[in-house]
PDB file of N, CA and C in Angstrom:
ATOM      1  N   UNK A   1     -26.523 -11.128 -51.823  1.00  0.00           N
ATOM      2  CA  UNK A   1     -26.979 -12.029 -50.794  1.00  0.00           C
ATOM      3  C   UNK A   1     -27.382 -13.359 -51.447  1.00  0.00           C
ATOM      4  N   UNK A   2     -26.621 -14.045 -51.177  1.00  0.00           N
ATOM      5  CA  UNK A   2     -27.370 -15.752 -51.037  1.00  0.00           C
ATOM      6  C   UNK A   2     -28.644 -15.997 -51.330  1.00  0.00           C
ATOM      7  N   UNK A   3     -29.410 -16.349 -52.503  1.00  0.00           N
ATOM      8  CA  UNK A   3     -30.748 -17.262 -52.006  1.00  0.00           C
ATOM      9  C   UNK A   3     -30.564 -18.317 -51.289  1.00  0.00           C
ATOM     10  N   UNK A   4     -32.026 -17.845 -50.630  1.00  0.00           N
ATOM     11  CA  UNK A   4     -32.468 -19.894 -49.564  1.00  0.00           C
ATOM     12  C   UNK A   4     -32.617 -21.079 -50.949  1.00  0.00           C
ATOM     13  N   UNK A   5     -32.002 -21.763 -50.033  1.00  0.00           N
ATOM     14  CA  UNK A   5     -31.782 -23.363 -51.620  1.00  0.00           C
ATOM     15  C   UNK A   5     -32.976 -23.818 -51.125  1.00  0.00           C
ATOM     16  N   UNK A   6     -33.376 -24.472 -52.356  1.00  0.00           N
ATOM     17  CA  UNK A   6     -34.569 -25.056 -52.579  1.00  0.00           C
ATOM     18  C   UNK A   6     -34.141 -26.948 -52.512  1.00  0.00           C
ATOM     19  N   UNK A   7     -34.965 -27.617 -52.293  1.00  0.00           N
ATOM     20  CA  UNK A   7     -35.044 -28.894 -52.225  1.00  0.00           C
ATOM     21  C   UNK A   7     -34.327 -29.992 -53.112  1.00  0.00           C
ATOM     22  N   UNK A   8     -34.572 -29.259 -54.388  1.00  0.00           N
ATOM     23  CA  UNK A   8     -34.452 -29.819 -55.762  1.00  0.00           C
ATOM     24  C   UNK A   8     -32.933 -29.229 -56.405  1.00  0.00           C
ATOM     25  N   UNK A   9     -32.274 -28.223 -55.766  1.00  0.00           N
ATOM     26  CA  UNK A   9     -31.263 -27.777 -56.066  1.00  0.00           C
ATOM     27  C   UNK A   9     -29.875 -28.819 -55.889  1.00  0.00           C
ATOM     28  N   UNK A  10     -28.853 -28.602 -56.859  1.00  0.00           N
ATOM     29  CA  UNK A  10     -28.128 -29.774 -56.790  1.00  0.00           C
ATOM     30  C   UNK A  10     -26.824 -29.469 -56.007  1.00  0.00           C
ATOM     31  N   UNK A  11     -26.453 -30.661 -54.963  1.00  0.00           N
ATOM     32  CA  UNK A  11     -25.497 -30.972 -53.824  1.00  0.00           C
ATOM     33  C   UNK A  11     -24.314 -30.223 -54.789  1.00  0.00           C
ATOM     34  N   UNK A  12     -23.480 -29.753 -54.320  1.00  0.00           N
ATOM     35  CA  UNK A  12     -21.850 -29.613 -54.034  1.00  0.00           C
ATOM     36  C   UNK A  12     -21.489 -30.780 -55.038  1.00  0.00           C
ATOM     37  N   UNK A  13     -21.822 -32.280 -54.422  1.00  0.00           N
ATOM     38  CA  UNK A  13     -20.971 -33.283 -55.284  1.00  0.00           C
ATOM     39  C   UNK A  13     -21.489 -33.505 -56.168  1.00  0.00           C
ATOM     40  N   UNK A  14     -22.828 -33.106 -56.289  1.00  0.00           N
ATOM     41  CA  UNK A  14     -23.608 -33.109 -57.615  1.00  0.00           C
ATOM     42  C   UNK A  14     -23.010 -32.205 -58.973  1.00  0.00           C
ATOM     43  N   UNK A  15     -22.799 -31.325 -58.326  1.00  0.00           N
ATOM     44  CA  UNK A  15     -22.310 -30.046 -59.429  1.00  0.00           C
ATOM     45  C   UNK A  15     -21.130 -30.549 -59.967  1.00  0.00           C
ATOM     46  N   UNK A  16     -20.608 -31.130 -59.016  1.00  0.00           N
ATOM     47  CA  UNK A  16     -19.129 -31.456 -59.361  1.00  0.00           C
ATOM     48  C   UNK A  16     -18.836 -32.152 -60.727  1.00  0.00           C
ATOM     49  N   UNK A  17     -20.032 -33.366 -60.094  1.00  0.00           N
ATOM     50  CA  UNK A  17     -19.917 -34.389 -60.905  1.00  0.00           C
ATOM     51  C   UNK A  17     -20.280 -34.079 -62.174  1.00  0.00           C
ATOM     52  N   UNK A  18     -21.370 -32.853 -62.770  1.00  0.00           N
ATOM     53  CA  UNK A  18     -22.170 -32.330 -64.155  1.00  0.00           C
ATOM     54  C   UNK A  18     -21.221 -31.578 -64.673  1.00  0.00           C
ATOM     55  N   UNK A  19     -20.879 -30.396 -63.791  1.00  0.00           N
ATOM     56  CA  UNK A  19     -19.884 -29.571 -64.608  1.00  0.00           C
ATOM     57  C   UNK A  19     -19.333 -29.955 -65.806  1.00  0.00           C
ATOM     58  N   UNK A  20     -18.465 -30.667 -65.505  1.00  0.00           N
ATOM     59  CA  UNK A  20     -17.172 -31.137 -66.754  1.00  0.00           C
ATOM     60  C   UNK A  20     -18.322 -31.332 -68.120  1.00  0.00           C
ATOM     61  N   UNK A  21     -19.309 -31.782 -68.057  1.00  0.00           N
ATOM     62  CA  UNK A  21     -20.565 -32.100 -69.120  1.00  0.00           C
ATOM     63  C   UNK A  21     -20.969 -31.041 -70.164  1.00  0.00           C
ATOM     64  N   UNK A  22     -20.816 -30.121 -69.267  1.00  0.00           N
ATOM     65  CA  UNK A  22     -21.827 -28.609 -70.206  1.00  0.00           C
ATOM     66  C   UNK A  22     -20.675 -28.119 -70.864  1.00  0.00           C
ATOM     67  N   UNK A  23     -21.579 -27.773 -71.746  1.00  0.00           N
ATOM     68  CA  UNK A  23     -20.786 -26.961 -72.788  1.00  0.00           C
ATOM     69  C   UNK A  23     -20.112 -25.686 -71.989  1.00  0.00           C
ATOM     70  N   UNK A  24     -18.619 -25.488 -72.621  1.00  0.00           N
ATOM     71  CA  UNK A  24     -17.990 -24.439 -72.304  1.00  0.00           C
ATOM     72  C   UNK A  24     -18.202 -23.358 -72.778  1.00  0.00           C
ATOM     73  N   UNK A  25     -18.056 -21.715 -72.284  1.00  0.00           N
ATOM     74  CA  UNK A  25     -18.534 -20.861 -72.930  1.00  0.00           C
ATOM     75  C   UNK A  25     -17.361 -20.482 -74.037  1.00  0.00           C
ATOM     76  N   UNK A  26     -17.384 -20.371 -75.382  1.00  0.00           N
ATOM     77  CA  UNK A  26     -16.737 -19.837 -76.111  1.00  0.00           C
ATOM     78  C   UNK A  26     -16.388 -18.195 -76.271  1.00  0.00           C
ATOM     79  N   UNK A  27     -15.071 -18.196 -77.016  1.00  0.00           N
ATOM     80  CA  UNK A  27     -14.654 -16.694 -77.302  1.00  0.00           C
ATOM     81  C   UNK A  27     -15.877 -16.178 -78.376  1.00  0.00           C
ATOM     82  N   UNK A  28     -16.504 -17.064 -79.116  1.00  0.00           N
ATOM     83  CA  UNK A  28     -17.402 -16.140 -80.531  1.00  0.00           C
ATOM     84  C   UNK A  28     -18.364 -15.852 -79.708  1.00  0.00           C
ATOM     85  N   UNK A  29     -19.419 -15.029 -79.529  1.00  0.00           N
ATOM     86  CA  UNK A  29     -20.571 -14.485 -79.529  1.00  0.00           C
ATOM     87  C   UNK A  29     -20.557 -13.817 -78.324  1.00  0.00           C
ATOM     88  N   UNK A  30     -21.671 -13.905 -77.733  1.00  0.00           N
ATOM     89  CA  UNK A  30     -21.902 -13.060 -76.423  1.00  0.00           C
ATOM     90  C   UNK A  30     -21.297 -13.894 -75.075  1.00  0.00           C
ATOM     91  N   UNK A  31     -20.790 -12.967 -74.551  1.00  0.00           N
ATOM     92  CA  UNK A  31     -20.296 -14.181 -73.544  1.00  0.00           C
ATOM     93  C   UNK A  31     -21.573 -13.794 -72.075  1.00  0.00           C
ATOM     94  N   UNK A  32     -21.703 -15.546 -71.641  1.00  0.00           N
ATOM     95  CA  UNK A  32     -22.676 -16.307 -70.963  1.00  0.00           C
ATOM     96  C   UNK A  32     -22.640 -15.317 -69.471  1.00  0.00           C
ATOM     97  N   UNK A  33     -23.808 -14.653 -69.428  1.00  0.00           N
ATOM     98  CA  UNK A  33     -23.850 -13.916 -68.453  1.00  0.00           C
ATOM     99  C   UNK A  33     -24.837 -14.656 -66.886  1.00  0.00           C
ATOM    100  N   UNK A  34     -24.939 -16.023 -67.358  1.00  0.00           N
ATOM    101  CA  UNK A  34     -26.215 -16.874 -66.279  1.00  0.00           C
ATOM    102  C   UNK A  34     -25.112 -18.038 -65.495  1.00  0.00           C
ATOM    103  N   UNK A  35     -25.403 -18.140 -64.255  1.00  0.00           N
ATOM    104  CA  UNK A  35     -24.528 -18.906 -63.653  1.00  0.00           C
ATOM    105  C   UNK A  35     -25.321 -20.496 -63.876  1.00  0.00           C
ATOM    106  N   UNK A  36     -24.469 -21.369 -64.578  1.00  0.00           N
ATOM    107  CA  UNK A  36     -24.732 -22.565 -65.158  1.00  0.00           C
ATOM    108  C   UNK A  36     -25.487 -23.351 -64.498  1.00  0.00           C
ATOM    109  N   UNK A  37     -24.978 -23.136 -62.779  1.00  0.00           N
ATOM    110  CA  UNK A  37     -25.325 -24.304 -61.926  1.00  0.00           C
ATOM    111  C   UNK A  37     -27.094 -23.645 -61.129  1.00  0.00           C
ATOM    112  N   UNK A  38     -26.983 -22.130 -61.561  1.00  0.00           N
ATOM    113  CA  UNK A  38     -28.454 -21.892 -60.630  1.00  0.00           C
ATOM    114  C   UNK A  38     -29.284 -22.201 -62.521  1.00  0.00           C
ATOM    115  N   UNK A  39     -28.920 -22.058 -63.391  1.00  0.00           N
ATOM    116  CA  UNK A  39     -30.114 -22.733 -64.563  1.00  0.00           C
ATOM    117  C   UNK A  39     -30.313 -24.205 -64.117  1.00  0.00           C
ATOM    118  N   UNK A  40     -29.210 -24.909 -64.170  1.00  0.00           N
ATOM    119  CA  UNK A  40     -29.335 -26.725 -63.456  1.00  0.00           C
ATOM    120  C   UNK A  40     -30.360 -26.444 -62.474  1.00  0.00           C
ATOM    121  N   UNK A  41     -30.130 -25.578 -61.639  1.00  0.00           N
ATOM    122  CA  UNK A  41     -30.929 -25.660 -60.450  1.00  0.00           C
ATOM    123  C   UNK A  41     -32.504 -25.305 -60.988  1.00  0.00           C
ATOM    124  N   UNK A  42     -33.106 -23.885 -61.824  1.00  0.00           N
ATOM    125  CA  UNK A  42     -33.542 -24.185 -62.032  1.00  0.00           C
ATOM    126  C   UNK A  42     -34.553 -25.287 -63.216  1.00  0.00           C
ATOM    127  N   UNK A  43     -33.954 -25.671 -63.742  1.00  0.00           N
ATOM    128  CA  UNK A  43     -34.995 -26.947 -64.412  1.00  0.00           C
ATOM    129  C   UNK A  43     -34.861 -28.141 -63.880  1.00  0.00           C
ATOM    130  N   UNK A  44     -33.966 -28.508 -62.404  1.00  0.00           N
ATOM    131  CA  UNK A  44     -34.067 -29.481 -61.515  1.00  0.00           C
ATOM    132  C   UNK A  44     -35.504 -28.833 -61.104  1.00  0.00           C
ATOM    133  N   UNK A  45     -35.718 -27.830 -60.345  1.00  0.00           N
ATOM    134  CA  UNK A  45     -36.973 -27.435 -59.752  1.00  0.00           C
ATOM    135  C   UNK A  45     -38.179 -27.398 -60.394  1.00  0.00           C
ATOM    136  N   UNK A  46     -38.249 -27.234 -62.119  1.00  0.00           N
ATOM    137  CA  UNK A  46     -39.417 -27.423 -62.422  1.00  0.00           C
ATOM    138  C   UNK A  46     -39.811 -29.165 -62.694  1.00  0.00           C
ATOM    139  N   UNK A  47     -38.576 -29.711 -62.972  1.00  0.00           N
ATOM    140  CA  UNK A  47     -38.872 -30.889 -63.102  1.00  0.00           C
ATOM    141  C   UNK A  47     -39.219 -31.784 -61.883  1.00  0.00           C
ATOM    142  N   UNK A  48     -38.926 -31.676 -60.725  1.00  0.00           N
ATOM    143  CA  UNK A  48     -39.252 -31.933 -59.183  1.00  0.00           C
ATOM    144  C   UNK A  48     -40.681 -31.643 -59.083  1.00  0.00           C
ATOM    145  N   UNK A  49     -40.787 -30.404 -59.523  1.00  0.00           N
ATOM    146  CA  UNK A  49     -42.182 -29.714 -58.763  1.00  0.00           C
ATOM    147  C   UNK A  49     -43.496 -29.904 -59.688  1.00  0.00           C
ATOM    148  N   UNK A  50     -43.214 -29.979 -60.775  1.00  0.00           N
ATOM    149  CA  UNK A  50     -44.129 -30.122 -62.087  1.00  0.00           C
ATOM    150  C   UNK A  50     -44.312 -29.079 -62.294  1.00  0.00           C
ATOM    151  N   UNK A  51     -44.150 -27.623 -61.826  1.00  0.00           N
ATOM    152  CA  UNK A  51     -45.070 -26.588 -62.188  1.00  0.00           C
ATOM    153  C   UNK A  51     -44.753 -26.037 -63.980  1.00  0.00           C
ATOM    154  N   UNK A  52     -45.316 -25.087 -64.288  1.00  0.00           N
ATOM    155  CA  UNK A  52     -45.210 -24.530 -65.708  1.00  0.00           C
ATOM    156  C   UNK A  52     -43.909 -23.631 -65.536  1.00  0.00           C
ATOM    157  N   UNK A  53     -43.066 -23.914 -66.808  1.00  0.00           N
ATOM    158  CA  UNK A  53     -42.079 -23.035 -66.551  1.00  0.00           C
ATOM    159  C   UNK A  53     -41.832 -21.857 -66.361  1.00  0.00           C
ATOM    160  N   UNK A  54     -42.841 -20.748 -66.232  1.00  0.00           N
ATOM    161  CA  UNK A  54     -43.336 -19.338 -66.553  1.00  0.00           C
ATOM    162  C   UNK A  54     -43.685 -19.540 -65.090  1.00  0.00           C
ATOM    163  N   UNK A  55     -43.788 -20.486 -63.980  1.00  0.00           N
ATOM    164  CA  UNK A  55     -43.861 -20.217 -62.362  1.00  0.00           C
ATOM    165  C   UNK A  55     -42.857 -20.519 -61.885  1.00  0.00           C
ATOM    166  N   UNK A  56     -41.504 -20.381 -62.550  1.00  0.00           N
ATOM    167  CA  UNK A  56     -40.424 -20.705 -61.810  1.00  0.00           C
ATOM    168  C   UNK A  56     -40.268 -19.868 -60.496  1.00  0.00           C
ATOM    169  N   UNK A  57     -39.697 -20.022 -59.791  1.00  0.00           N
ATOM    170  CA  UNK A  57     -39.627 -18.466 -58.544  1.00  0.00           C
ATOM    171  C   UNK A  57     -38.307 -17.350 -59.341  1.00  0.00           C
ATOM    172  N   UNK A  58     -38.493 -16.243 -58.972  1.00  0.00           N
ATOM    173  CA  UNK A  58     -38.053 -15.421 -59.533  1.00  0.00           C
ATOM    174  C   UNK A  58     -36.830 -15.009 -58.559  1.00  0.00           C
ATOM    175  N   UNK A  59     -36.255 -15.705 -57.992  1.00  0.00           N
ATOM    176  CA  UNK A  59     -34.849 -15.786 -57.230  1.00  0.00           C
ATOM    177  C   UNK A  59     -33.898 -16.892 -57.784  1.00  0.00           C
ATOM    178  N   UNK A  60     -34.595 -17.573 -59.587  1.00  0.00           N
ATOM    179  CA  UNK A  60     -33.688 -18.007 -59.896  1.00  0.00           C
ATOM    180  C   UNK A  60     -33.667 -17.445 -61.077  1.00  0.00           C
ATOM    181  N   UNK A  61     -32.449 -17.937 -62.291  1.00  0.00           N
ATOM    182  CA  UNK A  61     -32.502 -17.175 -63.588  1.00  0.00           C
ATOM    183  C   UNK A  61     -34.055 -16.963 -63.942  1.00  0.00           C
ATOM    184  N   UNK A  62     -33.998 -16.368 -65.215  1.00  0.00           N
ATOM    185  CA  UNK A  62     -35.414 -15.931 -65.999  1.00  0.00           C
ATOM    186  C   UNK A  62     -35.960 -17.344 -66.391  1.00  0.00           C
ATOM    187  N   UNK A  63     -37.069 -17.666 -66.402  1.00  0.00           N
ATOM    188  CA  UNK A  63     -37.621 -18.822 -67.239  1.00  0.00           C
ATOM    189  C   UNK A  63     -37.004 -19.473 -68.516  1.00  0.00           C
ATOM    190  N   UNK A  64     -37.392 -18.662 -69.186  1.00  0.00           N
ATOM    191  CA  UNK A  64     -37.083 -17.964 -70.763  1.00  0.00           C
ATOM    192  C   UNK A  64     -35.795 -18.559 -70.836  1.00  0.00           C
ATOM    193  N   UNK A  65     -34.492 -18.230 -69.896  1.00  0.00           N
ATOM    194  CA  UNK A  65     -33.517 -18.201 -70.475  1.00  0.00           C
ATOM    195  C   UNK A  65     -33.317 -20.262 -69.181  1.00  0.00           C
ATOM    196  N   UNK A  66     -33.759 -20.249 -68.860  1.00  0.00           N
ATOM    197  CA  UNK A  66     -33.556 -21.466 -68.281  1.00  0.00           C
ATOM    198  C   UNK A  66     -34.160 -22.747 -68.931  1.00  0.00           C
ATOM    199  N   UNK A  67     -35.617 -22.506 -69.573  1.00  0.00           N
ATOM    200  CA  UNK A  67     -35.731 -23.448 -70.636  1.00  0.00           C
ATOM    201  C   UNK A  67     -34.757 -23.296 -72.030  1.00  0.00           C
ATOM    202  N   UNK A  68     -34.593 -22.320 -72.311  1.00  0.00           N
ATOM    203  CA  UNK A  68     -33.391 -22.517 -73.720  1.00  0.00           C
ATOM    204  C   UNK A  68     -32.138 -23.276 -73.304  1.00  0.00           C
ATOM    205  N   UNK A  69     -32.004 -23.331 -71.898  1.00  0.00           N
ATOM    206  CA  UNK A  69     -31.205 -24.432 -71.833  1.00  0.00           C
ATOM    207  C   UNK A  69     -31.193 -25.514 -72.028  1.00  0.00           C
ATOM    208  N   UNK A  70     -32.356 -25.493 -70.704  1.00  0.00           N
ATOM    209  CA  UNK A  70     -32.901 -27.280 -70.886  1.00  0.00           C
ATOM    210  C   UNK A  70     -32.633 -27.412 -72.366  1.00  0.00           C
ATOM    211  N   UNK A  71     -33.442 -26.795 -73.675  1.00  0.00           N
ATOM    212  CA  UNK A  71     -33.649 -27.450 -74.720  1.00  0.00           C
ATOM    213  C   UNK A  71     -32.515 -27.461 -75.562  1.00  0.00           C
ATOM    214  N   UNK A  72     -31.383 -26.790 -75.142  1.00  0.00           N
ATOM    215  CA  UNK A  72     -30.342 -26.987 -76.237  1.00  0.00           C
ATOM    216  C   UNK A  72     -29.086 -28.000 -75.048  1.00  0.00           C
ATOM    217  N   UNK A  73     -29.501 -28.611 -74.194  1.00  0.00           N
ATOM    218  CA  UNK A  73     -28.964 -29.977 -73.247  1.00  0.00           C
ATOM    219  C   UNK A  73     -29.338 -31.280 -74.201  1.00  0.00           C
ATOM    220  N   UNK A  74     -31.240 -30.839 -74.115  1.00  0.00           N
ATOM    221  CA  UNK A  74     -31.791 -32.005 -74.563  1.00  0.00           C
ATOM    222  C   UNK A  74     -30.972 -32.343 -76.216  1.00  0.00           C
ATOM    223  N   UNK A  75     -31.052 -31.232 -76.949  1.00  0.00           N
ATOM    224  CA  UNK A  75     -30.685 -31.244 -78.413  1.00  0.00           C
ATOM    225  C   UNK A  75     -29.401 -32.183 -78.484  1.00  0.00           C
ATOM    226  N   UNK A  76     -28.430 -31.650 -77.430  1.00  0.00           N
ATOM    227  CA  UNK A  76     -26.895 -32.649 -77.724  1.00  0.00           C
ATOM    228  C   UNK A  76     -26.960 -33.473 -76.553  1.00  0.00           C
ATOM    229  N   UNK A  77     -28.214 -34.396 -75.805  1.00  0.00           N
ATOM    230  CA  UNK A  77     -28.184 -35.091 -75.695  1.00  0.00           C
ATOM    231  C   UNK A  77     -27.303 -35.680 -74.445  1.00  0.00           C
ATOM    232  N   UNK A  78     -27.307 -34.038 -73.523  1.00  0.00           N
ATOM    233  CA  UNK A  78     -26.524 -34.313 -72.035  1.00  0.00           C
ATOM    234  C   UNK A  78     -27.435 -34.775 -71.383  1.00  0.00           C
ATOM    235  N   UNK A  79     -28.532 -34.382 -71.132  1.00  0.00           N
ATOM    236  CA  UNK A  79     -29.482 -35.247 -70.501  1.00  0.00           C
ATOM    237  C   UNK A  79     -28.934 -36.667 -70.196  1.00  0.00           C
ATOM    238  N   UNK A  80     -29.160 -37.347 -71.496  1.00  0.00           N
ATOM    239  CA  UNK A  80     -28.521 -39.203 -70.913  1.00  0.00           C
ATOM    240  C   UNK A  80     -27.693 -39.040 -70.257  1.00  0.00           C
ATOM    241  N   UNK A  81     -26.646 -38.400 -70.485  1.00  0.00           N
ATOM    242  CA  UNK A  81     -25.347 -38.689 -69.549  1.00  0.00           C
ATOM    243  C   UNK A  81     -25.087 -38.236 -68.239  1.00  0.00           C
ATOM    244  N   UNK A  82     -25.717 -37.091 -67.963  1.00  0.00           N
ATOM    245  CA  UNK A  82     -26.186 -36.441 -66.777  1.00  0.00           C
ATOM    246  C   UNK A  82     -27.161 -37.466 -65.763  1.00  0.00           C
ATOM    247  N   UNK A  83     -28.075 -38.124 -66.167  1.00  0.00           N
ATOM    248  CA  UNK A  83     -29.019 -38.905 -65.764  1.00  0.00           C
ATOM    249  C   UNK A  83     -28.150 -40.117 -65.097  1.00  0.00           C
ATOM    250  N   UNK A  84     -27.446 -40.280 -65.975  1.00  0.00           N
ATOM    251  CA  UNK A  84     -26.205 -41.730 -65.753  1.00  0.00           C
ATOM    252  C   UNK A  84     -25.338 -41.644 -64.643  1.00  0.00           C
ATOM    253  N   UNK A  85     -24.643 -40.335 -64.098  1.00  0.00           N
ATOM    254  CA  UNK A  85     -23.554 -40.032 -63.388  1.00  0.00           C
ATOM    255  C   UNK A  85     -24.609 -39.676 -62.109  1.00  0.00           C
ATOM    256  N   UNK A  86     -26.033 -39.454 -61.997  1.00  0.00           N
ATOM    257  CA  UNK A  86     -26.293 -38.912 -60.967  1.00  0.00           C
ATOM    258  C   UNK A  86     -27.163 -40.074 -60.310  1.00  0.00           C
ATOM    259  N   UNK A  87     -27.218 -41.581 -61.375  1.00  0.00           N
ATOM    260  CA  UNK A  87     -27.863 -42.869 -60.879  1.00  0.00           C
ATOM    261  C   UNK A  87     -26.707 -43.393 -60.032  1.00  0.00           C
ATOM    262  N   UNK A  88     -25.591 -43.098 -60.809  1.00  0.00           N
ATOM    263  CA  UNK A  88     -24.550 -44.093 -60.072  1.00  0.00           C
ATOM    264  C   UNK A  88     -24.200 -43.290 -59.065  1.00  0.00           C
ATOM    265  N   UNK A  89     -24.009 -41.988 -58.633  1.00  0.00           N
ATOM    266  CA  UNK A  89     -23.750 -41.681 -57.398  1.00  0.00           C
ATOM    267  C   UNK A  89     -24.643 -42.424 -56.573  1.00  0.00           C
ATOM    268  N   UNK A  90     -26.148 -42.532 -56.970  1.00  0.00           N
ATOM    269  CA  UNK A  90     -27.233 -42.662 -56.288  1.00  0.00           C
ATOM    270  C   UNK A  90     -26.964 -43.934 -55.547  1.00  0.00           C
ATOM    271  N   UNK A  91     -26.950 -45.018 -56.615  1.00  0.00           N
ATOM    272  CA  UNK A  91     -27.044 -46.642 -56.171  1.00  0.00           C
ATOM    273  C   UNK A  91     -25.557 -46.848 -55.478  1.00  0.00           C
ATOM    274  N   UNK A  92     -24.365 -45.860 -55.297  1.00  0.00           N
ATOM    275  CA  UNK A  92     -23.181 -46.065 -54.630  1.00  0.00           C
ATOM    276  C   UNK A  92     -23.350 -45.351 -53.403  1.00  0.00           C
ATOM    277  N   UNK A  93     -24.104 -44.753 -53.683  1.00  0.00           N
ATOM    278  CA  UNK A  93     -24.455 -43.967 -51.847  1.00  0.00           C
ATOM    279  C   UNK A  93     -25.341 -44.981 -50.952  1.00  0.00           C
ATOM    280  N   UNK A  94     -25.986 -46.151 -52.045  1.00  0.00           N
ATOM    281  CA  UNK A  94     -26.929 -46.646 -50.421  1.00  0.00           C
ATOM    282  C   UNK A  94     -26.333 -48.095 -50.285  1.00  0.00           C
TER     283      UNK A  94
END
């Protein structure tokens, strides 16, 4: 069943537009058992909401495994570019 989307969760054209960004999952190691776009979703939501990452709601991935994202984004530095593609949708939508 579907979770109810949250506020902070990202549009259809949003996803669209990040996808191509993230790292692909490779053949070496364990293969990626977390759906990419509900981790986006959640550390859009903690970053929206301010809360501590350990209060994420538990209808999205694990905490744990949603900040090791965030921090290996921040490490190679998708952040900037992510930030960039989702200004210019922004300032072309109004």
């Amino acid at each position: 069943m579907p979770r109810k989307s949250y506020p902070s969760d990202l549009s259809d054209a949003e996803w669209k537009s990040i996808e191509p960004l993230l790292p692909q999952e490779t053949s070496r190691g364990r293969p990626r058992t977390v759906n990419m776009r509900e981790v986006l979703n959640g550390i859009s939501y903690v970053l929206h909401s301010g809360c501590q990452w350990s209060m994420m709601p538990h209808d999205l991935p694990p905490y744990s495994t949603v900040y090791r994202y965030f921090q290996k984004l921040q490490r190679k530095g998708l952040w900037q570019s992510i930030k960039k593609i989702l200004r210019h949708r922004q300032r072309k939508a109004v």
